[in-house]
C-alpha atoms as a PDB file:
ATOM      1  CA  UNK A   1       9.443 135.229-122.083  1.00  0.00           C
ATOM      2  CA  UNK A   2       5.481 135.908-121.958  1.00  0.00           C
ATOM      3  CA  UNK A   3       4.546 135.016-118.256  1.00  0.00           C
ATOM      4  CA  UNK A   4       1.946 132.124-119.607  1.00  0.00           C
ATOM      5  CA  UNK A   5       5.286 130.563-120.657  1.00  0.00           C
ATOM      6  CA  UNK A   6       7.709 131.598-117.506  1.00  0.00           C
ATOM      7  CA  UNK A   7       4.517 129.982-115.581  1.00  0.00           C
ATOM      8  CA  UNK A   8       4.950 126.897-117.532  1.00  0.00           C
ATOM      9  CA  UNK A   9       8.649 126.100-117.341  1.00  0.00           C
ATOM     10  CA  UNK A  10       8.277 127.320-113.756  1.00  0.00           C
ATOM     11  CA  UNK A  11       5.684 124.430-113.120  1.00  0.00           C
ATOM     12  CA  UNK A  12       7.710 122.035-115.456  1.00  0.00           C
ATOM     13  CA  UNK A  13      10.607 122.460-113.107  1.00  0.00           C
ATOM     14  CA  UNK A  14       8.747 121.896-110.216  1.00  0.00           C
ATOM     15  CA  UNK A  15       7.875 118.707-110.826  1.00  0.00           C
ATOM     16  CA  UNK A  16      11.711 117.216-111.760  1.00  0.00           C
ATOM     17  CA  UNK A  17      13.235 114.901-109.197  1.00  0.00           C
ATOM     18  CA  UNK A  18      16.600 116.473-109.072  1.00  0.00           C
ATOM     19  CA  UNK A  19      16.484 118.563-105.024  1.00  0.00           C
ATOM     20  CA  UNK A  20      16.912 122.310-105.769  1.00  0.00           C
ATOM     21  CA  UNK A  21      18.972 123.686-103.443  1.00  0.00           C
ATOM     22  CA  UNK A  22      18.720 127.291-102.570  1.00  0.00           C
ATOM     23  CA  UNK A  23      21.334 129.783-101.226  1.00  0.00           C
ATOM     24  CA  UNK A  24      20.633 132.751 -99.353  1.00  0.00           C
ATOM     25  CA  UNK A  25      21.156 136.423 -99.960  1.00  0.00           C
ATOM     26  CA  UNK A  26      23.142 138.504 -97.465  1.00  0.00           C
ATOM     27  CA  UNK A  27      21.394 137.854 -94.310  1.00  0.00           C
ATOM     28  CA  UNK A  28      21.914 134.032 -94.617  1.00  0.00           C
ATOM     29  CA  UNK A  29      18.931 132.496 -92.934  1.00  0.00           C
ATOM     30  CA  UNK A  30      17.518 131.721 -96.286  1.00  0.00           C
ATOM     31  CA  UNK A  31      13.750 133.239 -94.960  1.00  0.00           C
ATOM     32  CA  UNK A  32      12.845 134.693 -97.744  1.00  0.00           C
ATOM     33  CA  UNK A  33      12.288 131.761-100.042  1.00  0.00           C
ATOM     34  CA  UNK A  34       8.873 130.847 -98.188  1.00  0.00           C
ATOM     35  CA  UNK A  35       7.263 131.996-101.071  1.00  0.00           C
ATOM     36  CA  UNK A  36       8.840 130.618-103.562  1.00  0.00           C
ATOM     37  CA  UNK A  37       9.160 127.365-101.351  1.00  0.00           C
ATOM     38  CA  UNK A  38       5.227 127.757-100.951  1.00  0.00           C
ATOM     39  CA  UNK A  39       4.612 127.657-104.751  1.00  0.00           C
ATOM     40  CA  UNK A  40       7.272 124.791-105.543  1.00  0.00           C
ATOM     41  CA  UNK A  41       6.347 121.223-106.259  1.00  0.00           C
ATOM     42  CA  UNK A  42       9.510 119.867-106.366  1.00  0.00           C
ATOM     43  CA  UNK A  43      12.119 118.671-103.488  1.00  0.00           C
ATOM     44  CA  UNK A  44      14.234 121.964-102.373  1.00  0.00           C
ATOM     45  CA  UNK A  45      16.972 122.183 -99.592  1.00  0.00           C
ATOM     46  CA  UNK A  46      17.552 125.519 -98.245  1.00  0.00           C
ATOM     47  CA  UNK A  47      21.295 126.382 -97.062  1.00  0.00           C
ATOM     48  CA  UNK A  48      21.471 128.230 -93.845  1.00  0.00           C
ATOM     49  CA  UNK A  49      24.568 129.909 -93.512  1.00  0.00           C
ATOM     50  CA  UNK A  50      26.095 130.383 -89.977  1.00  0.00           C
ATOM     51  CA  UNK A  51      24.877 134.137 -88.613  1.00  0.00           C
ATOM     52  CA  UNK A  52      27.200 134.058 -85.653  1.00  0.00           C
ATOM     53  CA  UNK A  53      30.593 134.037 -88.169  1.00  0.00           C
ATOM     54  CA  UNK A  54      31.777 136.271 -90.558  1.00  0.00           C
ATOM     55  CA  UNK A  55      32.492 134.256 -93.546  1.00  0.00           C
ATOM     56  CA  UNK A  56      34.188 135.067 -97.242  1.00  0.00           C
ATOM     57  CA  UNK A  57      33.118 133.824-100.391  1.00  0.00           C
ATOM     58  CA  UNK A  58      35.665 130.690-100.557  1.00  0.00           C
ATOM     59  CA  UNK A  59      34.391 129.346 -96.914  1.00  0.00           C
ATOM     60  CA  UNK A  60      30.990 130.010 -98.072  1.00  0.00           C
ATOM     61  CA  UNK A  61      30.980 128.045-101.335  1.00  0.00           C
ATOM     62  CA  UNK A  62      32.821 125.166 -98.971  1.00  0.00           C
ATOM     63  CA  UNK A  63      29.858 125.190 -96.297  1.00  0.00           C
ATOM     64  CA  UNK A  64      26.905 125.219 -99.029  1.00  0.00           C
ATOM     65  CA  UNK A  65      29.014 122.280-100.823  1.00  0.00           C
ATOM     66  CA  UNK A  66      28.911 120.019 -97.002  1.00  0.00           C
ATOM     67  CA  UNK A  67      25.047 121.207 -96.644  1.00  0.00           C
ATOM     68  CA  UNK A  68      24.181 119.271 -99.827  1.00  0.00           C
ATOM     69  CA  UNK A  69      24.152 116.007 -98.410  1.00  0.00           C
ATOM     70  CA  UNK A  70      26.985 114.781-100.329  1.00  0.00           C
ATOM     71  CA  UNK A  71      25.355 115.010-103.813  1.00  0.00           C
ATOM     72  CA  UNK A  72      26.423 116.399-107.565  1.00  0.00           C
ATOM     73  CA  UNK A  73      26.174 120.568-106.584  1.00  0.00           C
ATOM     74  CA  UNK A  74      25.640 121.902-109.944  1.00  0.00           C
ATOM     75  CA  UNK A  75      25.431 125.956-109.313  1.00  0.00           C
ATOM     76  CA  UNK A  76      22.793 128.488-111.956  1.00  0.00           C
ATOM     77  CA  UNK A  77      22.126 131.580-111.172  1.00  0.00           C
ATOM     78  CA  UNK A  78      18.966 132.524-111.537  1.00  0.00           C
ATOM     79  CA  UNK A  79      18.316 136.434-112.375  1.00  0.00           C
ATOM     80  CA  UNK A  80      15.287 138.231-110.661  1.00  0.00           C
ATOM     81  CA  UNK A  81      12.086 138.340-112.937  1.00  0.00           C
ATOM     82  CA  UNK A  82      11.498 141.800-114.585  1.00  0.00           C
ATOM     83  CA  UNK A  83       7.857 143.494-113.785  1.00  0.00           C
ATOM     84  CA  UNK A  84       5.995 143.321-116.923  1.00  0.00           C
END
């Protein structure tokens, strides 16, 4: 996908009313979506996963699923962008 087009979708999504929810990498705290946070339009919900408790990927998936404020969780996984 040319990145006039990525750009588009990108800003098409932005603007939908569904809440994107976003869920950290191994550190948990979720910080480095500012960015992307910075640049969306949209409604987001970051999911801040406890950093004082080991956790495995079942309890995980079950804490992200309560942080959602009790709506439809549909999960995508988004792959990093490749440098042109």
């Amino acid at each position: 996908m040319a990145n006039g087009a990525r750009r588009k979708s990108f800003q098409a999504l932005s603007r939908m009313k569904t809440t994107l929810v976003l869920l950290p990498g191994m550190d948990g705290t979720g910080d480095l979506f500012a960015p992307f946070i910075a640049a969306w339009k949209g409604p987001v919900h970051v999911v801040r996963y406890p950093t004082d408790t080991a956790l495995n990927y079942q309890e995980l998936t079950a804490f992200a699923r309560r942080a959602n404020m009790s709506k439809p969780l549909k999960l995508t996984h988004a792959k990093p962008l490749q440098a042109a």
